[in-house]
C-alpha atoms as a PDB file:
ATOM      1  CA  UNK A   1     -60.011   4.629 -39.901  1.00  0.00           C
ATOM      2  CA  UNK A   2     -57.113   3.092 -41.865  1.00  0.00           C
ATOM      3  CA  UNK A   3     -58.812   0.270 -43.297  1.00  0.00           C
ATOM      4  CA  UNK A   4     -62.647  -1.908 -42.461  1.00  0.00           C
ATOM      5  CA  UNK A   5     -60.635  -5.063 -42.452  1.00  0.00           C
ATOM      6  CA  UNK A   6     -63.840  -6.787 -41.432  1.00  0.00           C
ATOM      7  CA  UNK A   7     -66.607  -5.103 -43.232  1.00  0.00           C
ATOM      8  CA  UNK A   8     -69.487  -4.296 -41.809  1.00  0.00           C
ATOM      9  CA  UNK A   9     -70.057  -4.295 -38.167  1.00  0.00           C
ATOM     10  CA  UNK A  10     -67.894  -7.263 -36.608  1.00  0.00           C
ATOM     11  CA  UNK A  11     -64.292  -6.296 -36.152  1.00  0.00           C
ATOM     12  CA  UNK A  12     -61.041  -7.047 -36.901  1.00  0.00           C
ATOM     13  CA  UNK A  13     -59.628  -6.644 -33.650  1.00  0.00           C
ATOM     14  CA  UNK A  14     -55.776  -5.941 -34.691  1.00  0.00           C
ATOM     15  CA  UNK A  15     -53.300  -6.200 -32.182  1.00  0.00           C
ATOM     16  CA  UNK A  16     -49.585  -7.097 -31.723  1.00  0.00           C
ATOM     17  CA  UNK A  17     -48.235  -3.713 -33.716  1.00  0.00           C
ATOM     18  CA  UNK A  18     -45.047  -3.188 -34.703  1.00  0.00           C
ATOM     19  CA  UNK A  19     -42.769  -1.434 -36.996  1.00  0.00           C
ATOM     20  CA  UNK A  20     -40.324  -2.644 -39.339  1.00  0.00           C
ATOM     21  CA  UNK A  21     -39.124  -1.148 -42.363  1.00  0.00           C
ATOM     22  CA  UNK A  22     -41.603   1.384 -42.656  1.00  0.00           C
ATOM     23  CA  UNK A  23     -44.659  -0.440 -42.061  1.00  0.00           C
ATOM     24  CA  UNK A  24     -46.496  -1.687 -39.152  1.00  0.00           C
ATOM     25  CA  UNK A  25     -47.075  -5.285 -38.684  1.00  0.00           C
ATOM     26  CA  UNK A  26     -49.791  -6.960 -36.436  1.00  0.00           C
ATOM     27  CA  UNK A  27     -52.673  -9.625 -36.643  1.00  0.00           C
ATOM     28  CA  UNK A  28     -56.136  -9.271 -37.169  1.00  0.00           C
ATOM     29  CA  UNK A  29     -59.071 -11.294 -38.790  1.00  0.00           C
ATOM     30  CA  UNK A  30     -60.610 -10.464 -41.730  1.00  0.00           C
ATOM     31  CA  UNK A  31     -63.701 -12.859 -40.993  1.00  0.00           C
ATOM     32  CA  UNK A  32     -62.866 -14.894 -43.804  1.00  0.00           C
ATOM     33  CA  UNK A  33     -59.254 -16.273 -42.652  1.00  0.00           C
ATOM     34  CA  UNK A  34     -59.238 -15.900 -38.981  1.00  0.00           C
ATOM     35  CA  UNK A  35     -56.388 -13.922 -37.165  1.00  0.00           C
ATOM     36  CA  UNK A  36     -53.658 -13.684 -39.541  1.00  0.00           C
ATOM     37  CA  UNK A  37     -50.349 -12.083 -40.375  1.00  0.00           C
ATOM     38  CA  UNK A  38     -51.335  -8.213 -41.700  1.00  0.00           C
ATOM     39  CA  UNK A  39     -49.008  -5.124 -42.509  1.00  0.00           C
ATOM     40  CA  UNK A  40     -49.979  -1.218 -43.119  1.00  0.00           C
ATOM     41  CA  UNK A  41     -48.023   1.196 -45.045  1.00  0.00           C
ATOM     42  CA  UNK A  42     -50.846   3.557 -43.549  1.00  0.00           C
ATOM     43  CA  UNK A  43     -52.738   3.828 -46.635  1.00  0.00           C
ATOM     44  CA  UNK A  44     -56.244   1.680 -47.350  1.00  0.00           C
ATOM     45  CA  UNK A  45     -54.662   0.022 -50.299  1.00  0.00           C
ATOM     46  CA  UNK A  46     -51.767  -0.791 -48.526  1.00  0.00           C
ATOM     47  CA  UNK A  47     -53.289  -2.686 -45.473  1.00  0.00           C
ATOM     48  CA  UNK A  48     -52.828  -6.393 -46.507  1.00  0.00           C
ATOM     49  CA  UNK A  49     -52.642  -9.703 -45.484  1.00  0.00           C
ATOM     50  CA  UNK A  50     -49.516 -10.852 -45.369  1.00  0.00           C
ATOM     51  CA  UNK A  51     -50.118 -14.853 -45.697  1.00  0.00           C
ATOM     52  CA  UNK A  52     -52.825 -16.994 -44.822  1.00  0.00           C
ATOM     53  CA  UNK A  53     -50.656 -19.094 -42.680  1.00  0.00           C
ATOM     54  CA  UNK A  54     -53.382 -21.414 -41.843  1.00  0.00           C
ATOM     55  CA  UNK A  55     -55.234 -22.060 -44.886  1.00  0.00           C
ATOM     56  CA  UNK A  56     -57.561 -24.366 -43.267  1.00  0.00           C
ATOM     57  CA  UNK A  57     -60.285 -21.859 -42.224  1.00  0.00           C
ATOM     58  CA  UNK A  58     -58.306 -21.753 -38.976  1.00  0.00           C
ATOM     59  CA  UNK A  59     -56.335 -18.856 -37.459  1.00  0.00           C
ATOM     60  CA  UNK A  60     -52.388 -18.790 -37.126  1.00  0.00           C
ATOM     61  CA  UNK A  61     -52.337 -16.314 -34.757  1.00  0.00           C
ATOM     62  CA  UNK A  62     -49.599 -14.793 -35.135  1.00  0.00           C
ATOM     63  CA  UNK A  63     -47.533 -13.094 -32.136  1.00  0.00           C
ATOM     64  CA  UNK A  64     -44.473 -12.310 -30.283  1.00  0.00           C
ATOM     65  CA  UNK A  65     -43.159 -10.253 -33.078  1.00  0.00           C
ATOM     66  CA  UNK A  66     -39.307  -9.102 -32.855  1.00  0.00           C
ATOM     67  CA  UNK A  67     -37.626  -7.419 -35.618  1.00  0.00           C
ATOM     68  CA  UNK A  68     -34.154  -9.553 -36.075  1.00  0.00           C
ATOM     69  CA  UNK A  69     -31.705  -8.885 -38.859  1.00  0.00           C
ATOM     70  CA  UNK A  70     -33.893  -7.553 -41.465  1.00  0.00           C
ATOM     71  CA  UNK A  71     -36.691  -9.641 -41.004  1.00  0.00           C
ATOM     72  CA  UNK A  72     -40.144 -10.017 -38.240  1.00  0.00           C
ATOM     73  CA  UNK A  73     -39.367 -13.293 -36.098  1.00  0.00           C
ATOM     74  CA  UNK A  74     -42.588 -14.038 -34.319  1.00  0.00           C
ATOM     75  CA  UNK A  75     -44.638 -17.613 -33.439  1.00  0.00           C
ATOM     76  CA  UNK A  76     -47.848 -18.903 -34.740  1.00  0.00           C
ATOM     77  CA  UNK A  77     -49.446 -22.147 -35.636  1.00  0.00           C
ATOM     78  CA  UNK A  78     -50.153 -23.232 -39.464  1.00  0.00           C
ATOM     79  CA  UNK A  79     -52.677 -25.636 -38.884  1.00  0.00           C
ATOM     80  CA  UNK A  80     -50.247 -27.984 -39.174  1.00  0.00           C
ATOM     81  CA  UNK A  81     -46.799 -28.259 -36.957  1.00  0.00           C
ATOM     82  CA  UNK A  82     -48.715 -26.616 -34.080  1.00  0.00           C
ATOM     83  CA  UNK A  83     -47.306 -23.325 -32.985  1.00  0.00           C
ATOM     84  CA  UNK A  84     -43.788 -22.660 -34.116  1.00  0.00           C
ATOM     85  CA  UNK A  85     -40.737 -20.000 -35.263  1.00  0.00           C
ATOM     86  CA  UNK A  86     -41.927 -18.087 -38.156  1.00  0.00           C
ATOM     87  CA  UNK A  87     -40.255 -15.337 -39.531  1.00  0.00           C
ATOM     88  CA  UNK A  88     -41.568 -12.857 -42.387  1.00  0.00           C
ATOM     89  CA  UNK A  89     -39.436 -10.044 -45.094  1.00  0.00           C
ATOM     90  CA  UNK A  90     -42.923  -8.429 -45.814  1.00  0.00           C
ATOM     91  CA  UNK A  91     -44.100 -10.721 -48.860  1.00  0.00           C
ATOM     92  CA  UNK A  92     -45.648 -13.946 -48.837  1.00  0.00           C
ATOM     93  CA  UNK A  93     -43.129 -15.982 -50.349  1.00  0.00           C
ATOM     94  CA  UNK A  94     -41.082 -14.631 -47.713  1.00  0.00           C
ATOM     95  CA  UNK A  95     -43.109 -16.070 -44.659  1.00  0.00           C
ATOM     96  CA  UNK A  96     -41.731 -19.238 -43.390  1.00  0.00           C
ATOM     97  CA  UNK A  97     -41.651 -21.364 -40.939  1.00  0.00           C
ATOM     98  CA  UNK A  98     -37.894 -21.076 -39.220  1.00  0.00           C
ATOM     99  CA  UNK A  99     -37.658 -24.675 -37.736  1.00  0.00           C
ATOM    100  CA  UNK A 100     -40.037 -27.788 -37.091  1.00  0.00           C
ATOM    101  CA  UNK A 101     -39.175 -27.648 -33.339  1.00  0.00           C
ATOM    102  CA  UNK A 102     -41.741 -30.011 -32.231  1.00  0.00           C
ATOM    103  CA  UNK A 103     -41.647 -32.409 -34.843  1.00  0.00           C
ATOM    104  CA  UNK A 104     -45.123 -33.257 -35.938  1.00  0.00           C
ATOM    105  CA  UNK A 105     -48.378 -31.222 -34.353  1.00  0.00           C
ATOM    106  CA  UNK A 106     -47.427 -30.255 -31.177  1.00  0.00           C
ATOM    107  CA  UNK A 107     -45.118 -27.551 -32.045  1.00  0.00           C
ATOM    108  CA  UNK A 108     -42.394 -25.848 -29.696  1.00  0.00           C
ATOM    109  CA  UNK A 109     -44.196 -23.006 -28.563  1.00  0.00           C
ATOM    110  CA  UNK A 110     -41.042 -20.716 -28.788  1.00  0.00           C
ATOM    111  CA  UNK A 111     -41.722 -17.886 -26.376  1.00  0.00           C
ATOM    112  CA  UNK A 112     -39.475 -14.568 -25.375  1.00  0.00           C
ATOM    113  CA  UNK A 113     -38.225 -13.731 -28.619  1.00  0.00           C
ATOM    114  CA  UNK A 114     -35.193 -12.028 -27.037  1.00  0.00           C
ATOM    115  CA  UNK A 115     -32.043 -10.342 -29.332  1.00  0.00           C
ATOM    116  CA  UNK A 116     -28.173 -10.518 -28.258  1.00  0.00           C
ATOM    117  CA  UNK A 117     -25.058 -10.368 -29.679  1.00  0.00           C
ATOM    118  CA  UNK A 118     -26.687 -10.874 -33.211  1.00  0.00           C
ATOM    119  CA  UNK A 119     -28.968 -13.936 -32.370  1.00  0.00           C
ATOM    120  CA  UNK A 120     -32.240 -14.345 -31.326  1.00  0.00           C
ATOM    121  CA  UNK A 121     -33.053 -15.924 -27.974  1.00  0.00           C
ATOM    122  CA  UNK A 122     -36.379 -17.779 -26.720  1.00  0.00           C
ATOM    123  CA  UNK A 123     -37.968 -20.775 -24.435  1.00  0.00           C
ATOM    124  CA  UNK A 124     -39.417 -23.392 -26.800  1.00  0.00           C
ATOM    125  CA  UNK A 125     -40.135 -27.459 -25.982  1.00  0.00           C
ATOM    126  CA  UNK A 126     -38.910 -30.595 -28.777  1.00  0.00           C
ATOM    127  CA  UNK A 127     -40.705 -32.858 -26.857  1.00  0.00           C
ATOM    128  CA  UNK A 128     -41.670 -34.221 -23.098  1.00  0.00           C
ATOM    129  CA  UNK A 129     -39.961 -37.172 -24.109  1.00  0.00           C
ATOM    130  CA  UNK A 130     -36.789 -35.278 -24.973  1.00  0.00           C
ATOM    131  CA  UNK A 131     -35.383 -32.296 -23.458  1.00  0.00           C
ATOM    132  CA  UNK A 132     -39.256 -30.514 -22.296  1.00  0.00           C
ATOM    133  CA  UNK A 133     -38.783 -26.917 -22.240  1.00  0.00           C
ATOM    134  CA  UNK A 134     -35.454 -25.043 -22.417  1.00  0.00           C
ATOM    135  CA  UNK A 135     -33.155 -22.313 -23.787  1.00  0.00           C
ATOM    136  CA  UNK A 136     -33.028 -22.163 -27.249  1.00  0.00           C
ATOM    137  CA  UNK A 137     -31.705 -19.409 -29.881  1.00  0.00           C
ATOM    138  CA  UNK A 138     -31.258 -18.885 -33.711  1.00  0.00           C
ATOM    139  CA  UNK A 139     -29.638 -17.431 -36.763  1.00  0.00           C
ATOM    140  CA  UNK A 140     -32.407 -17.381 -38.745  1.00  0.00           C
ATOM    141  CA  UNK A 141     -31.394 -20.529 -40.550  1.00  0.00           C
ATOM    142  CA  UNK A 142     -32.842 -23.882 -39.206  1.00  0.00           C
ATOM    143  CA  UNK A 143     -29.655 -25.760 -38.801  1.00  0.00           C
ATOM    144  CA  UNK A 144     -28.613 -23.100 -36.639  1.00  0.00           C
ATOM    145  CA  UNK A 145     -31.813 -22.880 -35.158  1.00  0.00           C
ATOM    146  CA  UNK A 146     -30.672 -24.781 -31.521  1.00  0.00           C
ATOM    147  CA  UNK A 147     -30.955 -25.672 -28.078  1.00  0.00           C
ATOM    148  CA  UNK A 148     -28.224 -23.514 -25.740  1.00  0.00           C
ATOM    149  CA  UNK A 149     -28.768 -25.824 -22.796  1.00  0.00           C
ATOM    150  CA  UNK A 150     -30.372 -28.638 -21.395  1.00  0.00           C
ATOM    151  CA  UNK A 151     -30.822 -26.993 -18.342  1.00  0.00           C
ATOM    152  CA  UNK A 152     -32.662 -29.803 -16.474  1.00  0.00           C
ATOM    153  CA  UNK A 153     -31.103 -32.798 -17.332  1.00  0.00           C
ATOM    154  CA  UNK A 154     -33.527 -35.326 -18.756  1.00  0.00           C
ATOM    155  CA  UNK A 155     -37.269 -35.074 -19.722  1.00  0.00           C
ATOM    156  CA  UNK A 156     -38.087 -32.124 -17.246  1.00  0.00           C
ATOM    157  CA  UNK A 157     -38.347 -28.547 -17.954  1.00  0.00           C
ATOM    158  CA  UNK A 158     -36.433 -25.954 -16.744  1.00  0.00           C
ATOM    159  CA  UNK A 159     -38.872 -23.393 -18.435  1.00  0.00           C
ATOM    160  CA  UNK A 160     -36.647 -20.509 -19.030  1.00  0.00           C
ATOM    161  CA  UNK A 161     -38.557 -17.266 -18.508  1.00  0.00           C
ATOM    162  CA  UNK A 162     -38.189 -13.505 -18.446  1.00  0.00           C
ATOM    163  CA  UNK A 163     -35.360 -12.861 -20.388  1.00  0.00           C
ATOM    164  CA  UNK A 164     -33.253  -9.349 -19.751  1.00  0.00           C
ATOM    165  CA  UNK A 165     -29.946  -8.416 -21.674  1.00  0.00           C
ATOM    166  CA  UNK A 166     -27.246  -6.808 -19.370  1.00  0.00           C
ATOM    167  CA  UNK A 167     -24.087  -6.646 -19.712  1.00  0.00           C
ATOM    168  CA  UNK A 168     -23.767  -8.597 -23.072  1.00  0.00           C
ATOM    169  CA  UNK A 169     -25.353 -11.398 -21.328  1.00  0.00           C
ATOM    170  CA  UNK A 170     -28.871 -12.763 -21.206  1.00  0.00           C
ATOM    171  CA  UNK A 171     -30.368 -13.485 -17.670  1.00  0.00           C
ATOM    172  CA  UNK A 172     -33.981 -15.012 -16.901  1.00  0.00           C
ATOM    173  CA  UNK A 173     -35.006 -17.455 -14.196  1.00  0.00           C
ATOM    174  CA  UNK A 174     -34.852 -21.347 -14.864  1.00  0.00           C
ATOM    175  CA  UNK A 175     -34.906 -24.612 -12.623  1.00  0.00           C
ATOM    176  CA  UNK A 176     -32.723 -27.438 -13.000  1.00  0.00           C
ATOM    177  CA  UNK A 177     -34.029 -29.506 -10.897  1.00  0.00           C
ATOM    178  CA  UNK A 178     -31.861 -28.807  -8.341  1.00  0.00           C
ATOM    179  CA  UNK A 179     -31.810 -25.599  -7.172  1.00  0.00           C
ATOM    180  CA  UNK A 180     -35.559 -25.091  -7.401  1.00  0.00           C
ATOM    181  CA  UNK A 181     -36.316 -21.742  -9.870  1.00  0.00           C
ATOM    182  CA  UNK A 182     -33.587 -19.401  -9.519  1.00  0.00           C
ATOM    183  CA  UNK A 183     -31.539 -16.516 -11.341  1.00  0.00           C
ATOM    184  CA  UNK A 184     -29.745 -17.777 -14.249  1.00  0.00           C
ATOM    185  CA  UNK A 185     -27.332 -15.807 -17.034  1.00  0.00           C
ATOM    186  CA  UNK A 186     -26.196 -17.071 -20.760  1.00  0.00           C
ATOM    187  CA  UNK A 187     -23.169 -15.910 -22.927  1.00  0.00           C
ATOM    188  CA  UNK A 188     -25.177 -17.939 -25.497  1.00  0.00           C
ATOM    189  CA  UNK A 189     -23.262 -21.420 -25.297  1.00  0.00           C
ATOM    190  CA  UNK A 190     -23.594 -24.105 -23.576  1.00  0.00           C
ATOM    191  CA  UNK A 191     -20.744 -23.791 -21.103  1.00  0.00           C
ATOM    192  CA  UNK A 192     -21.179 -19.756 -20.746  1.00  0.00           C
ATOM    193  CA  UNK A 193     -25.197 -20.519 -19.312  1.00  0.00           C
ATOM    194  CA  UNK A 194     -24.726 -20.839 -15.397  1.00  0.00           C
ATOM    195  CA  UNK A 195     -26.524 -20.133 -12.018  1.00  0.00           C
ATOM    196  CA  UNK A 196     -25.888 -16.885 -10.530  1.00  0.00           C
ATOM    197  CA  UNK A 197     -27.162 -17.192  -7.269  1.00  0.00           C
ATOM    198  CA  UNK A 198     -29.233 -19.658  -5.450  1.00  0.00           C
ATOM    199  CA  UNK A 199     -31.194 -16.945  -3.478  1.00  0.00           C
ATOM    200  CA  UNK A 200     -33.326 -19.581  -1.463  1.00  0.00           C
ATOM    201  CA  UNK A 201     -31.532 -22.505  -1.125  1.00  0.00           C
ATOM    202  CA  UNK A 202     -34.383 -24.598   0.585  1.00  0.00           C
ATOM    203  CA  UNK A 203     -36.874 -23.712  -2.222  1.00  0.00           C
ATOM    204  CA  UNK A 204     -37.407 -21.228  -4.897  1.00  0.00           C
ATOM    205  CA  UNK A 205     -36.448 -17.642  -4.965  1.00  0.00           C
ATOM    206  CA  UNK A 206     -38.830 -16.742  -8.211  1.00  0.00           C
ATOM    207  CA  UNK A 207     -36.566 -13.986  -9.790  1.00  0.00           C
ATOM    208  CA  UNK A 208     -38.904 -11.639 -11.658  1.00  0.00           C
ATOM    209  CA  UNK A 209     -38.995  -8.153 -13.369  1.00  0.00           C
ATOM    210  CA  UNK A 210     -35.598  -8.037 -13.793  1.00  0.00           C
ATOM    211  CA  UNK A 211     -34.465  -4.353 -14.714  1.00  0.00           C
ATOM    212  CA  UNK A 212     -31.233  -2.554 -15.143  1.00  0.00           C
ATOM    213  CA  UNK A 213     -30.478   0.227 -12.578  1.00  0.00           C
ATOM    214  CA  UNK A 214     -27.084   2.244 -12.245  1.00  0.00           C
ATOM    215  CA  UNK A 215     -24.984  -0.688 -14.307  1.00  0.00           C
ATOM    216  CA  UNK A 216     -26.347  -3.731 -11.662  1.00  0.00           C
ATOM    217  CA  UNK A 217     -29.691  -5.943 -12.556  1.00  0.00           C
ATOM    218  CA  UNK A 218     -32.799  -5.130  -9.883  1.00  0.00           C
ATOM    219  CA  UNK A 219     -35.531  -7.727  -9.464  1.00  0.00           C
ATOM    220  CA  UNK A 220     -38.175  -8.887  -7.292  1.00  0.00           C
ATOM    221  CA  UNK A 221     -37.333 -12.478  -5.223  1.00  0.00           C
ATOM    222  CA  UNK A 222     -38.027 -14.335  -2.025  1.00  0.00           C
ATOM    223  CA  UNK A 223     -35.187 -16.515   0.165  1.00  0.00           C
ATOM    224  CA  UNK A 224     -37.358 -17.989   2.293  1.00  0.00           C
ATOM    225  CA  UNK A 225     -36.752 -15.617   5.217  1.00  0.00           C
ATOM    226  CA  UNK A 226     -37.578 -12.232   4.403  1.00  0.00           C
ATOM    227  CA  UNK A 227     -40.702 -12.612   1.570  1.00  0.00           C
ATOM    228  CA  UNK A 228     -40.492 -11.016  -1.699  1.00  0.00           C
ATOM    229  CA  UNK A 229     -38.673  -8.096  -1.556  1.00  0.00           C
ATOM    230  CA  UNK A 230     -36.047  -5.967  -3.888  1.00  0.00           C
ATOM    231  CA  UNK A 231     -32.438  -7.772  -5.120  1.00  0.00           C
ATOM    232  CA  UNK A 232     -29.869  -6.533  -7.447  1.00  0.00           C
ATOM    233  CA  UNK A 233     -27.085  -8.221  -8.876  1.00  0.00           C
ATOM    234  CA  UNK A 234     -23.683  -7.273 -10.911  1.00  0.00           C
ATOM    235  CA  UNK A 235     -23.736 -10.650 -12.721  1.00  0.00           C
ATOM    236  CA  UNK A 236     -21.491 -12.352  -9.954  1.00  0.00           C
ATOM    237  CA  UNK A 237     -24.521 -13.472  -7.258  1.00  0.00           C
ATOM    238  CA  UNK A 238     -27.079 -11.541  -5.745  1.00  0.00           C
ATOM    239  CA  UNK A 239     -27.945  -8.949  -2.466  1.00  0.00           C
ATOM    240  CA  UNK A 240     -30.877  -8.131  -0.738  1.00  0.00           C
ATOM    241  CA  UNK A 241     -31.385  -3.988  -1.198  1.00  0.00           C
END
C-alpha cells in the first residue's frame, strides 16, 4: 500500500488516475475533506492533497482530468460556482478555477475535456436562459476560455457529445434543432463547425463510438430504415458499411 489516506478501516476510494509530470493525479477522500484533488510521487510522504477545493466540509470532486500544455485541466465544484473548469501545475497556489462559466452556483458542467490543435475542447452550459449547452474550448486563460458555436440557436441545447479527433478536426454528435442529433465536425471556429451528414433525415441518427479505421471515422448510427448498424465517414458525409 502506497499510502492509508483514510486511516483506519474506511477507505479512501481513489480513482480518476493519471500521470503528469511524473506523478499520478486522482481524487480520493481523506474522511476529513471529502473527495478531493490528490497526487503521488509513489512514496508515503509524497501522497498529498493537492487543495481542499471545497473548504466547506463538502467534496469537489474532482474529475475528467486531461493533461493540456503543462498543466491537469479537469472539472469539479468548490462549494461555490457549482461544478466548473479547473486546472492544476501540482501546487496549491496553482489550482484554479479556469472560468466562471455559469455565473453564480449553477456552474457549466464542462464535460469531454478533448485536445486539438493546441486547445482544449469540451460541452459546458452558461445558462438555460442563454445559449443551454454547447461547444466550448480554451487556452487556458479565461478570456479565451469561449463558446465555438451556438449550435442550436436560442435557449436550447445542442448537447455536444462524444468528441473524436480525426483528421485535424474534432467530430461528436450535436442537434440543432433541426436536423434532430446527428454527426457534426469543428475546425475550432465558428464558421469551420458544420453538419456532416444528416443520416436520418426524419429523426435522429444517434452517431456514437466514433473510431478511426484505415484513415475514415467508423461509428454506430440508425437512418430510420435499417436500425443501428456500422457507418464510416471521410469527413465529407457518411455510408452505411
Amino acid at each position: 500500500m502506497v499510502k492509508d489516506i483514510q486511516e483506519g478501516y474506511a477507505y479512501s476510494n481513489p480513482s480518476h488516475f493519471t500521470e503528469m509530470n511524473g506523478e499520478v493525479y486522482f481524487s480520493a477522500n481523506d474522511g476529513v475533506h471529502g473527495r478531493e484533488l490528490w497526487k503521488t510521487d509513489g512514496t508515503e510522504e509524497g501522497t498529498i492533497m493537492i487543495k481542499d477545493l471545497d473548504n466547506n466540509s463538502g467534496s469537489s470532486n474532482p474529475y475528467g482530468f486531461t493533461e493540456f500544455n503543462g498543466e491537469l485541466y479537469f472539472r469539479a465544484d468548490d462549494g461555490v460556482h457549482g461544478i466548473e473548469l479547473w486546472k492544476t501545475n501540482g501546487t496549491e497556489e496553482g489550482t484554479v478555477m479556469v472560468k466562471d462559466i455559469w455565473n453564480g452556483s449553477n456552474g457549466g458542467g464542462p464535460n469531454g475535456l478533448t485536445l486539438m490543435n493546441g486547445e482544449l475542447f469540451f460541452s459546458a452550459t452558461d445558462s438555460y436562459d442563454i445559449h443551454g449547452t454547447e461547444l466550448w474550448k480554451t487556452d487556458g486563460t479565461e478570456e479565451d476560455t469561449t463558446m465555438v458555436k451556438d449550435i442550436r440557436d436560442g435557449t436550447y441545447s445542442s448537447n455536444p457529445y462524444g468528441f473524436t479527433v480525426f483528421n485535424g478536426e474534432l467530430y461528436f454528435r450535436a442537434d440543432d434543432g433541426v436536423h434532430g442529433s446527428e454527426l457534426w465536425k469543428t475546425d475550432g471556429t465558428s464558421i469551420g463547425t458544420i453538419l456532416v451528414a444528416d443520416i436520418d433525415e426524419d429523426s435522429s441518427s444517434y452517431p456514437a463510438y466514433l473510431t478511426e479505421f484505415n484513415s475514415e471515422l467508423y461509428f454506430r448510427a440508425s437512418n430510420g430504415e435499417d436500425g443501428v448498424e456500422l457507418w464510416k465517414t471521410d469527413g465529407t458525409g457518411a455510408e452505411l458499411v
